[in-house]
Protein backbone atom coordinates (compact mmCIF):
# COMPACT_ATOMS: atom_id res chain seq x y z
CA UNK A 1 -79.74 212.71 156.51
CA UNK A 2 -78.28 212.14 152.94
CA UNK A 3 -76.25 214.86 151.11
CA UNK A 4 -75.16 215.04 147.71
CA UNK A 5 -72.39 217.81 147.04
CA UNK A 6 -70.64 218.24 143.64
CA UNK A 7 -67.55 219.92 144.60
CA UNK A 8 -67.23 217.69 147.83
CA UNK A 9 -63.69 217.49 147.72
CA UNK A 10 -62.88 221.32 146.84
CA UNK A 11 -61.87 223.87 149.74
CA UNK A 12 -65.53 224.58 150.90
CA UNK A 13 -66.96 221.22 150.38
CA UNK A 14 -64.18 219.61 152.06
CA UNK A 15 -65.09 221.69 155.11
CA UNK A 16 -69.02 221.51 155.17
CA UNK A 17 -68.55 217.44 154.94
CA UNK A 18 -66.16 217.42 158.11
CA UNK A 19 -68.61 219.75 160.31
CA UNK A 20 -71.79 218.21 159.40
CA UNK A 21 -70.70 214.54 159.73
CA UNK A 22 -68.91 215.78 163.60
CA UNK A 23 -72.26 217.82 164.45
CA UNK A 24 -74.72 214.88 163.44
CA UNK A 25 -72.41 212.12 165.37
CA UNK A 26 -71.49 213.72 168.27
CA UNK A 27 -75.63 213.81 168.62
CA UNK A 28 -76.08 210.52 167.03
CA UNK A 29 -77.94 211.06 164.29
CA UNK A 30 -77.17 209.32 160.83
CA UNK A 31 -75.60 211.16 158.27
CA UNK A 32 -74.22 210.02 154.75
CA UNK A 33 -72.20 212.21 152.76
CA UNK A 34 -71.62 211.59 149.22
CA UNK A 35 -69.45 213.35 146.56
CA UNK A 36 -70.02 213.65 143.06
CA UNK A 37 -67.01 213.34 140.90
CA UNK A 38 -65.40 212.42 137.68
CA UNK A 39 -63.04 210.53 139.07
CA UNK A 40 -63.97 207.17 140.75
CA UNK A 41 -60.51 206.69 141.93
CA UNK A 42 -60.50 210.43 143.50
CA UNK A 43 -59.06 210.08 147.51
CA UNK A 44 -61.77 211.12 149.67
CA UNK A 45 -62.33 210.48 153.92
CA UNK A 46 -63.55 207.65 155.54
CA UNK A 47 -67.00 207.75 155.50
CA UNK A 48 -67.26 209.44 152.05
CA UNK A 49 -69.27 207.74 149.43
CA UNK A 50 -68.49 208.49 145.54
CA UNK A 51 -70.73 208.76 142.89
CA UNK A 52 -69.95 209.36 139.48
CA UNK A 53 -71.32 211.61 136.78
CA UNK A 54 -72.07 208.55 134.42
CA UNK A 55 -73.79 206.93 137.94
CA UNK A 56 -75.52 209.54 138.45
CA UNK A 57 -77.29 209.32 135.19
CA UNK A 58 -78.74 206.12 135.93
CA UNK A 59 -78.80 205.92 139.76
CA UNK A 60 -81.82 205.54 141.93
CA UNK A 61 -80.57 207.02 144.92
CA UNK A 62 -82.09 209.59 147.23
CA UNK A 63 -81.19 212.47 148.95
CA UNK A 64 -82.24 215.43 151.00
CA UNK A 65 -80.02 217.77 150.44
CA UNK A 66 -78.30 218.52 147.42
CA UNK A 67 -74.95 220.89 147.68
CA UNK A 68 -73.98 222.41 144.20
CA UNK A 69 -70.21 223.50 144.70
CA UNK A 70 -68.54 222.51 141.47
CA UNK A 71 -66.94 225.11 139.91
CA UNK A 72 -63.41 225.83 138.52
CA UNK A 73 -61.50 229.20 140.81
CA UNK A 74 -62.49 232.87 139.33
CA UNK A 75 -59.19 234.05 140.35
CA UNK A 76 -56.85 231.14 139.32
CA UNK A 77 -55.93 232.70 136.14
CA UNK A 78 -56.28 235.00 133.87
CA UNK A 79 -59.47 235.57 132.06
CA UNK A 80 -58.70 234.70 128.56
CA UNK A 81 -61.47 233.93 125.82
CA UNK A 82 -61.00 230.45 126.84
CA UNK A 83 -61.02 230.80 130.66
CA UNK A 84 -63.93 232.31 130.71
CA UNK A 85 -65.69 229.33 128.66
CA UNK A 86 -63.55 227.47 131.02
CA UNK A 87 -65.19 228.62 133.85
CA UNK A 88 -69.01 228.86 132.62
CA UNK A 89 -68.32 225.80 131.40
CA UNK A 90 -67.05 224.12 134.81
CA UNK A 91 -70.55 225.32 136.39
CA UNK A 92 -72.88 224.68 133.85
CA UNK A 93 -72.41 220.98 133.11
CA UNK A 94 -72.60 219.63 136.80
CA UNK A 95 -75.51 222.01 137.67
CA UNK A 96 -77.32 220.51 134.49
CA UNK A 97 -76.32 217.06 135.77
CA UNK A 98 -77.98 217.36 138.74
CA UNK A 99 -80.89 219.20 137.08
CA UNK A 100 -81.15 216.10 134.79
CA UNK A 101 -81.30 213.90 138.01
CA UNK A 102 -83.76 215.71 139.80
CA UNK A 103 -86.24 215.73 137.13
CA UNK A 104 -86.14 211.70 136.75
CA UNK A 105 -85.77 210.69 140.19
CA UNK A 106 -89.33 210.05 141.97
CA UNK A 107 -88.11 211.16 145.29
CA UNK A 108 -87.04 214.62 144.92
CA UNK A 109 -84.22 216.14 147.57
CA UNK A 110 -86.23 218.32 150.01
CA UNK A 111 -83.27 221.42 149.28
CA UNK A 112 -80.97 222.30 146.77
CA UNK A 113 -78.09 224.55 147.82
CA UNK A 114 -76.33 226.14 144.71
CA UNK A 115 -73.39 227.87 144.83
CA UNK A 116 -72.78 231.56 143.58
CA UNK A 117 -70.78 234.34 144.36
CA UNK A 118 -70.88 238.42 145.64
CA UNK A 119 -69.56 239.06 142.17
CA UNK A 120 -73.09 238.82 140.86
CA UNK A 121 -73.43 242.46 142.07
CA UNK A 122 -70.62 243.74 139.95
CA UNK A 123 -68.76 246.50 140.64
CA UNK A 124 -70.44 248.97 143.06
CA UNK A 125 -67.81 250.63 144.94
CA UNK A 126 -68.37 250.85 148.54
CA UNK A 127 -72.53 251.62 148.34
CA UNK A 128 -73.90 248.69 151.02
CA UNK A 129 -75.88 245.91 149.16
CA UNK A 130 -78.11 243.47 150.15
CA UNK A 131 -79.84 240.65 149.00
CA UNK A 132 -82.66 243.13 147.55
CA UNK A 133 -79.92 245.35 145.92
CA UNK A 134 -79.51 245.68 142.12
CA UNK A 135 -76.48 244.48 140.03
CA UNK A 136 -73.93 246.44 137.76
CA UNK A 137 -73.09 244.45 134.64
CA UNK A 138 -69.60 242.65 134.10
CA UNK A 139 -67.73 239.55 133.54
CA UNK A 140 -68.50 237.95 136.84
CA UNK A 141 -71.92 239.33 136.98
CA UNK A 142 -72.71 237.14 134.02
CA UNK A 143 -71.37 234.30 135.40
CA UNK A 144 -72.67 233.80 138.54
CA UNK A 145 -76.52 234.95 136.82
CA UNK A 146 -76.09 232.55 134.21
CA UNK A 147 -75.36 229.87 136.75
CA UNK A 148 -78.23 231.01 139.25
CA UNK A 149 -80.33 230.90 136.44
CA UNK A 150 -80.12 227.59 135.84
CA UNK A 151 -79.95 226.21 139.40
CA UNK A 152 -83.25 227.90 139.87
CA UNK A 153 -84.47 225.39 137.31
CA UNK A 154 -84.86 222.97 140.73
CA UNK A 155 -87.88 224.50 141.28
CA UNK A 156 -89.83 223.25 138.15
CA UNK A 157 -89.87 220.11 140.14
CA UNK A 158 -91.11 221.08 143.26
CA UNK A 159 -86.96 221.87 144.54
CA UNK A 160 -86.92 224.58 146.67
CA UNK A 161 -83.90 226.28 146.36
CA UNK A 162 -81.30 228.23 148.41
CA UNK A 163 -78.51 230.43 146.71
CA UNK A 164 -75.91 231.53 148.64
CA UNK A 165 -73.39 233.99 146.74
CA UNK A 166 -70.07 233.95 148.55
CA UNK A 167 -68.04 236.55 149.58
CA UNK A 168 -63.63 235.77 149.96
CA UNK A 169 -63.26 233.08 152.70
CA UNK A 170 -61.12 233.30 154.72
CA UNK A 171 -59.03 230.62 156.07
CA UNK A 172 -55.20 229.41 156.03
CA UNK A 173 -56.00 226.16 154.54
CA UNK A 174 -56.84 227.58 151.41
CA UNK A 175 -58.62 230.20 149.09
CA UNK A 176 -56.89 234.09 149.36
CA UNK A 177 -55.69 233.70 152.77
CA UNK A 178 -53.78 230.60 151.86
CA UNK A 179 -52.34 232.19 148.86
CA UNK A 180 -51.29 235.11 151.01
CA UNK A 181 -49.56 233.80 154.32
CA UNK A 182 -46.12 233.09 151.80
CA UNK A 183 -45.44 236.72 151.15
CA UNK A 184 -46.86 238.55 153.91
CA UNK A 185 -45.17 235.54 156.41
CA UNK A 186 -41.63 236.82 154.56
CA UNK A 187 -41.86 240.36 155.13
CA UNK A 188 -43.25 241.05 151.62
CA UNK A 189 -46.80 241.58 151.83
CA UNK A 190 -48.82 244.74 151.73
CA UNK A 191 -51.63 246.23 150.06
CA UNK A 192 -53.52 246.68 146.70
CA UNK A 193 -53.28 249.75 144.37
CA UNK A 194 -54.87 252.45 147.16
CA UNK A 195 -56.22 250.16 149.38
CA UNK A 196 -59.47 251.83 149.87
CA UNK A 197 -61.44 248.92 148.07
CA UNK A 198 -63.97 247.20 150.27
CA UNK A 199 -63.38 243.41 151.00
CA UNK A 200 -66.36 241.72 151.63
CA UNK A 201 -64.96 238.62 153.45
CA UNK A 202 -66.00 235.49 155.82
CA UNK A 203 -64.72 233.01 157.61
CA UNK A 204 -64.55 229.27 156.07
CA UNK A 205 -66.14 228.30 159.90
CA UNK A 206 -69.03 230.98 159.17
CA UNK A 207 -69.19 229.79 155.86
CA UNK A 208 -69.71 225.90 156.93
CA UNK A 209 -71.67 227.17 159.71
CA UNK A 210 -73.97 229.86 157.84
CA UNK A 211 -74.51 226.87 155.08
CA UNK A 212 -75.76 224.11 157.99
CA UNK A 213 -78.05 226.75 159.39
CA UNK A 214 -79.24 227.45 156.27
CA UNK A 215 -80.44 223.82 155.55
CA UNK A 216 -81.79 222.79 158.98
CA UNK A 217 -83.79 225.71 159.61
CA UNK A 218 -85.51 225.05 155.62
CA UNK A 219 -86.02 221.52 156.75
CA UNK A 220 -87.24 222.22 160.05
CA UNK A 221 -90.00 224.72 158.50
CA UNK A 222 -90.82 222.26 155.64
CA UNK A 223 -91.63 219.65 158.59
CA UNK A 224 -93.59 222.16 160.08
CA UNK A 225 -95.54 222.82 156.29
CA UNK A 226 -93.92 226.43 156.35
CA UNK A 227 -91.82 227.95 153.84
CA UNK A 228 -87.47 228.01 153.33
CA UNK A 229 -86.61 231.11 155.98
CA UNK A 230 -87.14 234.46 154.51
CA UNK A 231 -86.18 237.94 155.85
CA UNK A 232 -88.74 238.67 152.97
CA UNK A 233 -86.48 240.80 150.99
CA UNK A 234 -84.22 237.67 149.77
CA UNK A 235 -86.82 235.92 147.69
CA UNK A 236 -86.40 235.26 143.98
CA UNK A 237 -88.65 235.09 141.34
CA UNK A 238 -89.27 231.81 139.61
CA UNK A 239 -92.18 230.77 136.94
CA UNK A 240 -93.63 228.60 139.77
CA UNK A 241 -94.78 228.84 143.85
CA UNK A 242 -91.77 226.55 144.69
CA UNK A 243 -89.59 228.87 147.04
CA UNK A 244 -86.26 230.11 146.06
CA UNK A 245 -84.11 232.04 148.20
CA UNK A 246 -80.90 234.09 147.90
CA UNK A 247 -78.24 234.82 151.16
CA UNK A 248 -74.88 236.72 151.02
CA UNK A 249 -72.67 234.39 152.93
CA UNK A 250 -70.13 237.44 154.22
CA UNK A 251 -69.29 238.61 157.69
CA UNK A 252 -71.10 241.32 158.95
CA UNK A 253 -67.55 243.62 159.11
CA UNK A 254 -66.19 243.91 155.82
CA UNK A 255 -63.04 245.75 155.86
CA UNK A 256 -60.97 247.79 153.21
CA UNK A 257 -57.87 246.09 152.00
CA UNK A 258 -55.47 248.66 153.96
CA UNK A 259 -57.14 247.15 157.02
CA UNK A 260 -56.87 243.88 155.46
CA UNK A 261 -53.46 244.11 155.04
CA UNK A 262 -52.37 245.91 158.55
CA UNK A 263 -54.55 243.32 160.26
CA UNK A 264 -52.67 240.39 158.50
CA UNK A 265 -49.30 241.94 158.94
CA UNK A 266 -49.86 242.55 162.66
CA UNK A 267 -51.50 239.38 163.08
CA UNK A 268 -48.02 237.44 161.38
CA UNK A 269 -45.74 240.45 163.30
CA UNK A 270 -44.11 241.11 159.83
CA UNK A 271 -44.36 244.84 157.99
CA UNK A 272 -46.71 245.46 154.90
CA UNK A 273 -44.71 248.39 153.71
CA UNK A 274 -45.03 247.30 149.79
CA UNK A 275 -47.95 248.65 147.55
CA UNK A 276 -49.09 246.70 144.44
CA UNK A 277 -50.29 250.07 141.99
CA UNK A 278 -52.89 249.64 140.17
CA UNK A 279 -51.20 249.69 136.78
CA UNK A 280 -49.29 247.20 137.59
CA UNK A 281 -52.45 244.72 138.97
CA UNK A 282 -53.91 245.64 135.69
CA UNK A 283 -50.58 244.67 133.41
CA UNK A 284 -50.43 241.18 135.45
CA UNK A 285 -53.90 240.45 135.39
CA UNK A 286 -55.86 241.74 132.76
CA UNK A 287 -59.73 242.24 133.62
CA UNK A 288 -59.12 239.91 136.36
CA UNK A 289 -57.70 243.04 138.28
CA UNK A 290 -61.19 244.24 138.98
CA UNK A 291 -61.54 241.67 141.98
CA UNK A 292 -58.18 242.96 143.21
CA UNK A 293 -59.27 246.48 142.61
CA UNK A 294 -62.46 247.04 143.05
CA UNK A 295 -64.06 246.52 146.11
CA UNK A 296 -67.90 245.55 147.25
CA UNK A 297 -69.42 245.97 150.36
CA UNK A 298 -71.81 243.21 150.37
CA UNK A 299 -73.84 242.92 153.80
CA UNK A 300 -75.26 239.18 155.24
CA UNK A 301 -78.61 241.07 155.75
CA UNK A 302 -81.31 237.58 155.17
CA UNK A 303 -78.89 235.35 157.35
CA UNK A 304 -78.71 238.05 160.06
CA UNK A 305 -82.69 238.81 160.07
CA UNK A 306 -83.04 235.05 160.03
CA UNK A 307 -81.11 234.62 163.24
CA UNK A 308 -77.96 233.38 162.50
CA UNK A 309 -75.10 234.60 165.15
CA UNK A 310 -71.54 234.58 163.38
CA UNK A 311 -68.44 232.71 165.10
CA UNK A 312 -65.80 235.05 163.78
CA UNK A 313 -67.40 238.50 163.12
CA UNK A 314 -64.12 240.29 163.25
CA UNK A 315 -61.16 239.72 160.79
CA UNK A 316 -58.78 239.65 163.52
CA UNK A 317 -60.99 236.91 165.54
CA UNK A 318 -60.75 234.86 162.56
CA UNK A 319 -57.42 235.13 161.80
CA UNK A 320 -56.74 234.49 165.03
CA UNK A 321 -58.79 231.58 166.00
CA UNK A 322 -58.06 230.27 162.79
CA UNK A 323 -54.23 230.00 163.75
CA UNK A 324 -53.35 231.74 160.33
């Protein structure tokens, strides 16, 4: 197995290239992992190969699996004019890299996973959605389209491809969570405006594990001549018969950020008596706010029909497990 991941070194990637090069050892199959950077000099594991953006214009190298990662954080900063460009910008241009490859290369990768987020929904309050569901039309709405969009381009060349839009994962290393532990550990944590939003959430194990499943059971059926897994209702339309699927990669429990934030406090034995108001989310962070403030209740329904049993379904499992 060869895998190509743009993003390799980021908090996901990191993660996915850890589990799958553990899983395929421990069973002694060969796996090669290599990250696509800017960077030549980047630090990376043992066992990592790099690959350049300018080598991957010209290389002749193959892979099965392509992982599509790269992207700078929607909740890093504020969203200026220029942060927004910032972060189209930091999808766009490694997605079209790989597009470029993939077009040239005679041995086409049998998958390509892109990445994408829950935010492509927009804001829909707490109404359920599903892979089949409809969108409402906002900042990150637009930006996780525009970059599906283009992925989906894989499939002009015979790519099947798997989107997998990504709900807040969970795990101390990193992401929210990491962000988090600080205040709530010192006494100061608590929740959001009223705390009723929804927080669709996941654990960074379900996440690596959900992603794995995802690709072996596509590569299993395409040895078997069938199509990528389907629960029927995740299937997107592209100008040509090669398949293209979408999953929600979120727990199955989503929880509202009051629960969120007792869970976390009781978890870390330390109060959560504070309360961010929403005016004051909205002063600090602009139109970022809505991710703070408005909640989605996005639902795993394609990974669940396809079979897929969930490591940490609970918030307090993973939280727990997880050693936060």
């Amino acid at each position: 197995m060869n895998i190509l991941i743009s993003g390799g070194s980021g908090f996901l990637g990191s993660a996915f290239s850890k589990e799958i090069r553990q899983r395929y050892q421990s069973m002694n199959k060969e796996i090669y992992i290599t990250w696509l950077t800017r960077d030549s000099s980047q630090t990376h594991p043992n066992g990592i190969e790099m690959l350049t953006y300018d080598e991957l214009a010209t290389s002749d190298k193959t892979f099965d699996v392509i992982l599509n990662l790269a992207g700078a954080g929607i909740a890093d900063k504020r969203w200026s004019d220029a942060r927004k460009e910032q972060l189209l910008a930091s999808r766009i241009k490694p997605t079209n890299a790989l597009l470029t490859f993939i077009a040239r290369t005679t041995v086409k990768p049998k998958l390509l996973i892109s990445g994408s987020a829950i935010g492509w929904y927009g804001t829909q309050g707490d109404k359920p959605l599903t892979e089949s569901s409809s969108f409402e039309t906002d900042f990150a709405h637009k930006l996780c389209d525009e970059w599906e969009q283009l992925a989906l381009k894989a499939t002009d060349h015979g790519v099947p491809v798997s989107i997998v839009r990504t709900g807040v994962v969970m795990h101390p290393d990193g992401g929210m969570l990491g962000k988090l532990l600080m205040p709530f550990k010192m006494g100061v944590g608590g929740q959001l405006g009223d705390g009723q939003q929804i927080m669709s959430w996941i654990s960074r194990e379900d996440w690596v594990g959900a992603t794995i499943f995802i690709m072996e059971q596509h590569l299993a059926n395409q040895t078997n001549n069938q199509h990528i897994i389907s629960s029927g209702d995740n299937t997107l339309e592209t100008d040509n018969d090669t398949p293209a699927m979408v999953y929600n990669l979120t727990a199955s429990n989503p929880v509202t950020n009051h629960i969120f934030t007792k869970t976390l406090g009781s978890h870390l034995h330390r109060p959560t008596f504070f309360t961010l108001p929403e005016f004051l989310l909205k002063l600090m962070f602009g139109e970022m706010s809505t991710l703070l403030i408005d909640g989605q209740k996005v639902l795993p329904q394609a990974l669940l029909d396809s079979g897929y049993e969930f490591q940490q379904p609970t918030l307090k499992q993973a939280l727990e497990e997880q050693k936060a």
